[in-house]
Protein backbone atom coordinates (compact mmCIF):
# COMPACT_ATOMS: atom_id res chain seq x y z
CA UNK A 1 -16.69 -12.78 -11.65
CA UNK A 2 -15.80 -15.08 -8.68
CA UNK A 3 -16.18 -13.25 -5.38
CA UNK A 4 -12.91 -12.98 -3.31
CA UNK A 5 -10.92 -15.71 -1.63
CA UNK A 6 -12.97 -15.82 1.92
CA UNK A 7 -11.27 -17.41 4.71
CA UNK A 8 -12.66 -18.61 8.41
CA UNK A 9 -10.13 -16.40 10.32
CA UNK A 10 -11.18 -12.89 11.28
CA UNK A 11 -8.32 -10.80 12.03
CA UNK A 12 -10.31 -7.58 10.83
CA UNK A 13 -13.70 -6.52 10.17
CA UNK A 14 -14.69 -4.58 6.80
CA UNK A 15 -15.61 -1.10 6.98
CA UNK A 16 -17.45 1.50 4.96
CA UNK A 17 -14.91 4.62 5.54
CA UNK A 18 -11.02 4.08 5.79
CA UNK A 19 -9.66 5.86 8.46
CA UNK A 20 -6.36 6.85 7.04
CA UNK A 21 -4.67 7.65 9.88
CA UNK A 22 -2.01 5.18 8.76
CA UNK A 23 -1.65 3.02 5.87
CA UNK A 24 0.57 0.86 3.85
CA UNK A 25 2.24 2.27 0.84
CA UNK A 26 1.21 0.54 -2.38
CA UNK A 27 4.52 -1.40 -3.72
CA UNK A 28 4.72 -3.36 -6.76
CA UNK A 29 5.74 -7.02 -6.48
CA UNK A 30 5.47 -6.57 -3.04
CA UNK A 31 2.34 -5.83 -1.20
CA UNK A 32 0.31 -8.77 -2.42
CA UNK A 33 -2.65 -10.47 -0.92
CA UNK A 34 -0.07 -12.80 1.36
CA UNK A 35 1.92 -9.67 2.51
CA UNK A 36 -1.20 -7.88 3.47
CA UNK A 37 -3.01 -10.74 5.20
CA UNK A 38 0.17 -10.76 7.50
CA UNK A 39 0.19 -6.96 7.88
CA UNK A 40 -3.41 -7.27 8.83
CA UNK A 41 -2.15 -9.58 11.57
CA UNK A 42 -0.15 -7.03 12.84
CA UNK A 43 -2.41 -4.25 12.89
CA UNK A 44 -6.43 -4.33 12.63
CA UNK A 45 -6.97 -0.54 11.41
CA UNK A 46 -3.56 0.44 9.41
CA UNK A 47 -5.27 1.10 5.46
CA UNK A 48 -4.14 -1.86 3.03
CA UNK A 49 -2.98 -0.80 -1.03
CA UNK A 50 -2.59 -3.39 -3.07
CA UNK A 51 0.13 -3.55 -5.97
CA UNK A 52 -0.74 -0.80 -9.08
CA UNK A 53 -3.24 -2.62 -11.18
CA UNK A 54 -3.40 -1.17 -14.74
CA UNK A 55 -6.70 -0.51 -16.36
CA UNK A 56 -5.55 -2.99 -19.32
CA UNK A 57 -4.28 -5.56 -17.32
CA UNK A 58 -8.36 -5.81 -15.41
CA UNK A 59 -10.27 -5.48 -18.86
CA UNK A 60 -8.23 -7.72 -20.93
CA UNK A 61 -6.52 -10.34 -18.50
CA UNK A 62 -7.18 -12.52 -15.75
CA UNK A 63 -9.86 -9.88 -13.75
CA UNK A 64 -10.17 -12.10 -11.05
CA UNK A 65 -6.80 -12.91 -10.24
CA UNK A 66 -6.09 -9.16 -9.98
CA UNK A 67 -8.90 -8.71 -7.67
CA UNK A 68 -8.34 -11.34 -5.14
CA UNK A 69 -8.09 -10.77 -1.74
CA UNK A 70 -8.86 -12.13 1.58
CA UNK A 71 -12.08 -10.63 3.33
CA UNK A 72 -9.95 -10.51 6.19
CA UNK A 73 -7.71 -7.31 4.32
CA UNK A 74 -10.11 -4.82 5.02
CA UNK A 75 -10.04 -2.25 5.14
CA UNK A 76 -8.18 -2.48 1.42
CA UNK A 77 -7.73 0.02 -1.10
CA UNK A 78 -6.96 -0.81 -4.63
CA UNK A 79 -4.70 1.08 -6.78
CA UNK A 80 -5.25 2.01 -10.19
CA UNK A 81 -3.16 2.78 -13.15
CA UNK A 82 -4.59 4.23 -15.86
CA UNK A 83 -5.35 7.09 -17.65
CA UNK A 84 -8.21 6.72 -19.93
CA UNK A 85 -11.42 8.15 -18.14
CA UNK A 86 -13.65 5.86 -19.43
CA UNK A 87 -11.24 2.91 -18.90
CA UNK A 88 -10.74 4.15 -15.14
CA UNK A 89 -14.26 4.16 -14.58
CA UNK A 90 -15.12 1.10 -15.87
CA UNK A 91 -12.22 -0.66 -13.66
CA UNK A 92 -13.45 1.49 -10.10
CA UNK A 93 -16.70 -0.37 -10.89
CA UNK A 94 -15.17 -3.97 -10.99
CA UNK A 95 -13.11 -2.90 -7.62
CA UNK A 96 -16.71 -1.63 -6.00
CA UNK A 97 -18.75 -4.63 -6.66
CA UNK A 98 -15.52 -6.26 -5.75
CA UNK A 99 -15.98 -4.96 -2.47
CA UNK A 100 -13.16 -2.55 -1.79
CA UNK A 101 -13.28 0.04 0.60
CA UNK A 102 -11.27 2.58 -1.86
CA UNK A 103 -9.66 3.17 -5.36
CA UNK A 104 -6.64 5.15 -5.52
CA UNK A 105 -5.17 6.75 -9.03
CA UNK A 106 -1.56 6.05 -9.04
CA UNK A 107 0.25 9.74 -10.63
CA UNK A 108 3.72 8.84 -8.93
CA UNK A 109 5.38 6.29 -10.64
CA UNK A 110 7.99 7.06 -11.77
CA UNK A 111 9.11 3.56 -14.45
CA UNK A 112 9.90 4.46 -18.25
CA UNK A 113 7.22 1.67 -19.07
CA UNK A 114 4.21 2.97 -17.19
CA UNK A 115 5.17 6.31 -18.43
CA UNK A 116 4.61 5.19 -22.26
CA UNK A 117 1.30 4.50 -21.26
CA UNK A 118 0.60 7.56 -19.69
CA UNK A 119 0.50 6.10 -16.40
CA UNK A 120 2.03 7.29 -13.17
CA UNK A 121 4.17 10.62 -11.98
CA UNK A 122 4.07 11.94 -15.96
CA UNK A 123 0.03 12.66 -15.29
CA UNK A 124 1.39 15.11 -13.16
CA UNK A 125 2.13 17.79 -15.69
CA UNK A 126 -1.74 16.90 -17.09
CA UNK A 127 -3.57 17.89 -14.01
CA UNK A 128 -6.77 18.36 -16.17
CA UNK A 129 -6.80 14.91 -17.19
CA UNK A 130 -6.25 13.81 -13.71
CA UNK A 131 -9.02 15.37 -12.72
CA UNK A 132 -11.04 14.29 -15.50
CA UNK A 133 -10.27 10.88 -14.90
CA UNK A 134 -10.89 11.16 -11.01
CA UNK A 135 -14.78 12.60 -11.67
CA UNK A 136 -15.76 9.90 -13.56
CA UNK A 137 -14.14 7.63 -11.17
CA UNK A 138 -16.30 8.98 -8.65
CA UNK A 139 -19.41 9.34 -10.43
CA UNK A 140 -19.93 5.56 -11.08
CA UNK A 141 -19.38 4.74 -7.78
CA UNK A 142 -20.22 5.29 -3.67
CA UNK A 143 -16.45 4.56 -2.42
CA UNK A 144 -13.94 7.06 -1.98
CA UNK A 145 -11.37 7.75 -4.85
CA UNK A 146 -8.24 9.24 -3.67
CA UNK A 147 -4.98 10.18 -5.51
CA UNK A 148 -1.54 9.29 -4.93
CA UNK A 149 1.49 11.74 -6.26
CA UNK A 150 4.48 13.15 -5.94
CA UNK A 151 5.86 17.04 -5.29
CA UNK A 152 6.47 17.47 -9.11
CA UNK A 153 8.33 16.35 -11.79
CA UNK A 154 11.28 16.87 -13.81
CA UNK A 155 11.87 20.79 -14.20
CA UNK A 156 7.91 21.51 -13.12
CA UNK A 157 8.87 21.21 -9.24
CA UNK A 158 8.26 24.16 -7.61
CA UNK A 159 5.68 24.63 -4.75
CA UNK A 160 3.66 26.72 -7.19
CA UNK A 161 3.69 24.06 -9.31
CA UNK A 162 2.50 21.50 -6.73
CA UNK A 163 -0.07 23.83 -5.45
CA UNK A 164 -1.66 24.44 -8.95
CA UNK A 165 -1.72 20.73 -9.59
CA UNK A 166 -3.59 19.90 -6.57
CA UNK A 167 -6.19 23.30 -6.96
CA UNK A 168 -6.84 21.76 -10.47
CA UNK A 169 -7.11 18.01 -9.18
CA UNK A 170 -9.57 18.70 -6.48
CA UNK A 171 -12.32 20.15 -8.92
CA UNK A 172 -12.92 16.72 -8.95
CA UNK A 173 -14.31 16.41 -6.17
CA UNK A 174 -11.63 14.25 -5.10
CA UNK A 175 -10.76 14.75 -1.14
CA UNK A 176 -7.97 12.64 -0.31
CA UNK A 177 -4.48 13.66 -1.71
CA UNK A 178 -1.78 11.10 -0.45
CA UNK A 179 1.52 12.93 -1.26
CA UNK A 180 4.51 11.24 -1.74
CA UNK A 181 7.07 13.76 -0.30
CA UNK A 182 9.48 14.09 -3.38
CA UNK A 183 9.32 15.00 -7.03
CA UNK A 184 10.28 12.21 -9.50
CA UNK A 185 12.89 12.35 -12.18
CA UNK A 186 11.37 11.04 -15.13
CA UNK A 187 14.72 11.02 -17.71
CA UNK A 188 17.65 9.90 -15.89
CA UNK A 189 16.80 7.77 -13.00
CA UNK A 190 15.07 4.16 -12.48
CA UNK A 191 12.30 3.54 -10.39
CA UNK A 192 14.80 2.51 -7.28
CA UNK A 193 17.09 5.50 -8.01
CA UNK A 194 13.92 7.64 -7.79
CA UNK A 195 12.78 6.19 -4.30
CA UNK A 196 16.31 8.03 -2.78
CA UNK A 197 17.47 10.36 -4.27
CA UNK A 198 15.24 13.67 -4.96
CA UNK A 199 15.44 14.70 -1.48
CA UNK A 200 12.37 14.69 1.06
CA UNK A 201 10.20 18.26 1.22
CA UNK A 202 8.16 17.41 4.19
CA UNK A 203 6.93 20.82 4.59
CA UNK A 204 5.69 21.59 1.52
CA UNK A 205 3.19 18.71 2.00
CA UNK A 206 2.45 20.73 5.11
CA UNK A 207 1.91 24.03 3.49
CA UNK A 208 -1.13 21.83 1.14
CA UNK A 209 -2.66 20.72 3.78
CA UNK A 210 -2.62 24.34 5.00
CA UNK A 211 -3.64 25.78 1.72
CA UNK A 212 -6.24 23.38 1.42
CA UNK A 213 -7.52 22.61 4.87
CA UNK A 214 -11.17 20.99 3.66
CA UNK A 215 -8.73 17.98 1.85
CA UNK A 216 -7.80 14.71 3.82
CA UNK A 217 -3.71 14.57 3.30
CA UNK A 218 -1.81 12.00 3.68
CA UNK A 219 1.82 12.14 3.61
CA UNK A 220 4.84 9.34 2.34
CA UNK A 221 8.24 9.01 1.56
CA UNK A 222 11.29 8.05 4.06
CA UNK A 223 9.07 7.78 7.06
CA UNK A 224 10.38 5.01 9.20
CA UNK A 225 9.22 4.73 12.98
CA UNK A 226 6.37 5.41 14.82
CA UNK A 227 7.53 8.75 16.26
CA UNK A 228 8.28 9.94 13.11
CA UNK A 229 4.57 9.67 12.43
CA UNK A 230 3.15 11.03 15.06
CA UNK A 231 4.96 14.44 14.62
CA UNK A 232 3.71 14.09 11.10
CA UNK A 233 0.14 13.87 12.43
CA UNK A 234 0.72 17.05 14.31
CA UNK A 235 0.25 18.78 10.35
CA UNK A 236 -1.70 16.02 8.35
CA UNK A 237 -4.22 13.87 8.28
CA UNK A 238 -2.61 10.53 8.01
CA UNK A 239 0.98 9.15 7.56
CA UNK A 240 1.73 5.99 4.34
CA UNK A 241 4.58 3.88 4.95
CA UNK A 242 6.71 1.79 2.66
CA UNK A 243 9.29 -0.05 2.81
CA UNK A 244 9.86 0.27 6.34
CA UNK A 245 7.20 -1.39 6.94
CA UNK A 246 8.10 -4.04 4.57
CA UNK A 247 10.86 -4.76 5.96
CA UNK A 248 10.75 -4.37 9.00
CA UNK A 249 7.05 -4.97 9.64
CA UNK A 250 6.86 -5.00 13.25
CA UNK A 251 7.63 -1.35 13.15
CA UNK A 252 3.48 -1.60 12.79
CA UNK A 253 2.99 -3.48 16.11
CA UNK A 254 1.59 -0.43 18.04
CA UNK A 255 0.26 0.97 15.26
CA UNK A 256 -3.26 0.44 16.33
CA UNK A 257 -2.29 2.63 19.15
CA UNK A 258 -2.98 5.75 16.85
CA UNK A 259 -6.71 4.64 16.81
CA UNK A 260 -7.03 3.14 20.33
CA UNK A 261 -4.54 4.16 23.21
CA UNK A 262 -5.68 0.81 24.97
CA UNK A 263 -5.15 -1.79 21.83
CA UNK A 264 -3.17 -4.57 22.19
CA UNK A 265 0.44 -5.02 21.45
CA UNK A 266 1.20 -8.14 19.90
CA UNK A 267 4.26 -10.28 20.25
CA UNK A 268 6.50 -11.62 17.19
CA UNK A 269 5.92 -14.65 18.14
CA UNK A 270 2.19 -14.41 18.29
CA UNK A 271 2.42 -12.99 14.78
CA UNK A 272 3.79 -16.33 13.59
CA UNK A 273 1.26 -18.69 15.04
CA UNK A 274 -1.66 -16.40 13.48
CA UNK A 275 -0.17 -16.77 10.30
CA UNK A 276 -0.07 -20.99 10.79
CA UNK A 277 -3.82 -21.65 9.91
CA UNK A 278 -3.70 -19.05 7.14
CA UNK A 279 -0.54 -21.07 5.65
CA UNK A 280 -1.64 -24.65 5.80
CA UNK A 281 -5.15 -23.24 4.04
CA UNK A 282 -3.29 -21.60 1.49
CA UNK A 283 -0.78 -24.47 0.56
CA UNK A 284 -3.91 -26.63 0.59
CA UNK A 285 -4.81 -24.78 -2.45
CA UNK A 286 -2.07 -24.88 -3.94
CA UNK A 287 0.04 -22.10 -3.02
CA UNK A 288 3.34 -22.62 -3.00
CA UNK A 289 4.86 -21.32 0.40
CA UNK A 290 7.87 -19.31 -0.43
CA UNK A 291 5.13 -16.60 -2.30
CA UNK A 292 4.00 -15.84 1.54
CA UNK A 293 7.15 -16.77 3.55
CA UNK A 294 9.21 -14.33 1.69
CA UNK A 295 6.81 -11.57 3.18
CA UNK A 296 7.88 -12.67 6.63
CA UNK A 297 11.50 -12.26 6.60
CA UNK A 298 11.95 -9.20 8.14
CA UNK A 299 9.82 -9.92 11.14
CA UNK A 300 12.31 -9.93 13.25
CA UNK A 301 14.56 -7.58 12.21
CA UNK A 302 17.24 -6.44 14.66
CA UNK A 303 16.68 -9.14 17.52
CA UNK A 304 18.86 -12.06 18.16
CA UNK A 305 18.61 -15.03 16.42
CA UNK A 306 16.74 -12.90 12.96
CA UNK A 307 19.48 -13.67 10.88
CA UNK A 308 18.82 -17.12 11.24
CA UNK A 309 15.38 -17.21 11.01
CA UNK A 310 15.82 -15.38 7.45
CA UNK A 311 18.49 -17.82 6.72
CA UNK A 312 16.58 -20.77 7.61
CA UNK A 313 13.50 -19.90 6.01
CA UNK A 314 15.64 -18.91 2.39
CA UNK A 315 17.21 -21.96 2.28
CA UNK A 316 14.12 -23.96 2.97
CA UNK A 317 10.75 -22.53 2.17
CA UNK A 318 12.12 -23.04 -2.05
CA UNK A 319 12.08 -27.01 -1.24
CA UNK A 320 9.92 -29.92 -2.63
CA UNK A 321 6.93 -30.50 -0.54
CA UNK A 322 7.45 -27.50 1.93
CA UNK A 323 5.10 -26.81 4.56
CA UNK A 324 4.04 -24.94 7.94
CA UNK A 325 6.84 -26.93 9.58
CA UNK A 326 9.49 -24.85 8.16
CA UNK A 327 8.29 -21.90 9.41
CA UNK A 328 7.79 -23.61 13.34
CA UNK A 329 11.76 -24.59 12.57
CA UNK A 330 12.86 -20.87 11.80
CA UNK A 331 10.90 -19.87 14.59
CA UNK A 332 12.80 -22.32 16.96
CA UNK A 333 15.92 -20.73 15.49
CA UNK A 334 14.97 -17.51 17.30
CA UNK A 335 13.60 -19.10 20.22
CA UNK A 336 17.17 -20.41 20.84
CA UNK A 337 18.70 -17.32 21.64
């Protein structure tokens, strides 16, 4: 296997143990390796997912393709769907020698086509498979292996319920529980449908971390500022957002403030002009520049002159033989007001 796409900007530096204080959800068709290379801009210690990977989709398709990133990502986690044991282990191998800091099992999504595989929130009611899975996982390699699930599912949603999943799952050995704070309704809703409406129960993913106080618990779902997730961190160990901070990604600009009361606060602006050199190298590869531009839409979100800058960049970044200049136009757009 090819080692990772390496680049000669250093917005990060790799290390051995994530500190999950705060991290980026994992979001399908979303949080690619151009989307995290720009949230890495924006914050040096927030924890990167990428996309779910399935197990099939690393041992029979393009492995390296799936495993690309940018050194400068780190520290990355890679998620995993799966729910073969041996097929789980054999894919947390590729992601070690890969170099990734972590591999997460994906037990919360919630589609009707992961779910025919066994994949996602329907593991839930399968907790000894889970941790099954998770201990192999773990035995082939030296990074962490966390989990990633909801509050229940379908009819088995009770704190009970949640409870004797977890006491199950961390037999393991697993340590790191990120909780997504709703259950998932597998027959009925679709994947978006499931993102809004079971309603939020933060405090039951308080009461785990209070039931299980030797686990590192994360907690996600509808979590949208800053504040928000610093009252969280008054009862867990470390706060995942979504698709805030999607789109509206500098909601993460004092993120690193969590980690370092003294770190830097950068501007929009100086955003953009970190992502220039990353641009140009990646359309010199071949890259075609609305994959990455579309990431940067909602940069500025809420200030004058960001419709126009999303505008702008829609209208052109699709276009024959578009390049960095595009982006220094939308910019200008802003700059006007």
């Amino acid at each position: 296997m090819n080692t990772p796409a390496k680049t000669s900007h250093s917005p990060a530096t790799p290390r051995n143990t994530p500190d999950r204080r705060f991290s980026v959800a994992p979001m399908m068709e979303w949080t690619d390796r151009h989307c995290r290379y720009f949230h890495r801009i924006i914050s040096q210690n927030a924890v990167l997912y990428t996309e779910m990977v399935t197990t099939g989709a690393l041992i029979h398709g393009d492995r390296e393709r799936f495993l690309q990133y940018n050194q400068q990502e780190h520290p990355l986690a890679l998620q995993l769907g799966g729910s073969n044991p041996d097929d789980l282990t054999t894919c947390t191998q590729m992601a070690e020698e890969s170099g990734y800091d972590e591999v997460n099992l994906n037990v919360g999504c919630p589609s009707d086509r992961v779910q025919n595989n066994m994949i996602g929130a329907c593991l839930m009611a399968h907790p000894g498979l889970v941790a099954e899975c998770l201990e192999k996982m773990q035995s082939a390699v030296s990074i962490p292996v966390t989990v990633k699930h909801r509050l229940g599912i379908d009819d088995m949603d009770s704190y009970e319920e949640l409870h004797q999943f977890v006491s199950i799952v961390r037999e393991s050995g697993c340590k790191t529980f990120i909780i997504h704070a709703r259950k998932a309704i597998l027959q009925g809703l679709s994947p978006k449908e499931n993102r809004d409406i079971p309603p939020l129960n933060y405090d039951w993913v308080y009461q785990i971390k209070q039931a299980f106080p030797d686990l590192e618990v994360l907690i996600n779902g509808g979590i949208k500022t800053l504040d928000e997730s610093k009252a969280h961190l008054q009862h867990v160990d470390g706060v995942m957002i979504g698709r805030e901070a999607y789109h509206n990604p500098y909601m993460m600009a004092e993120v690193d403030k969590l980690y370092n009361p003294d770190a830097a606060v950068k501007t929009r602006i100086e955003i953009i002009e970190q992502m220039y050199p990353y641009i140009e190298e990646q359309l010199s590869q071949g890259c075609y520049l609305g994959h990455i531009i579309r990431h940067l839409l909602g940069l500025f979100h809420g200030q004058p002159g960001g419709r126009q800058f999303r505008r702008y960049l829609s209208e052109n970044a699709h276009k024959a033989g578009a390049d960095v200049d595009v982006l220094k136009h939308a910019v200008a757009k802003v700059a006007a007001f």
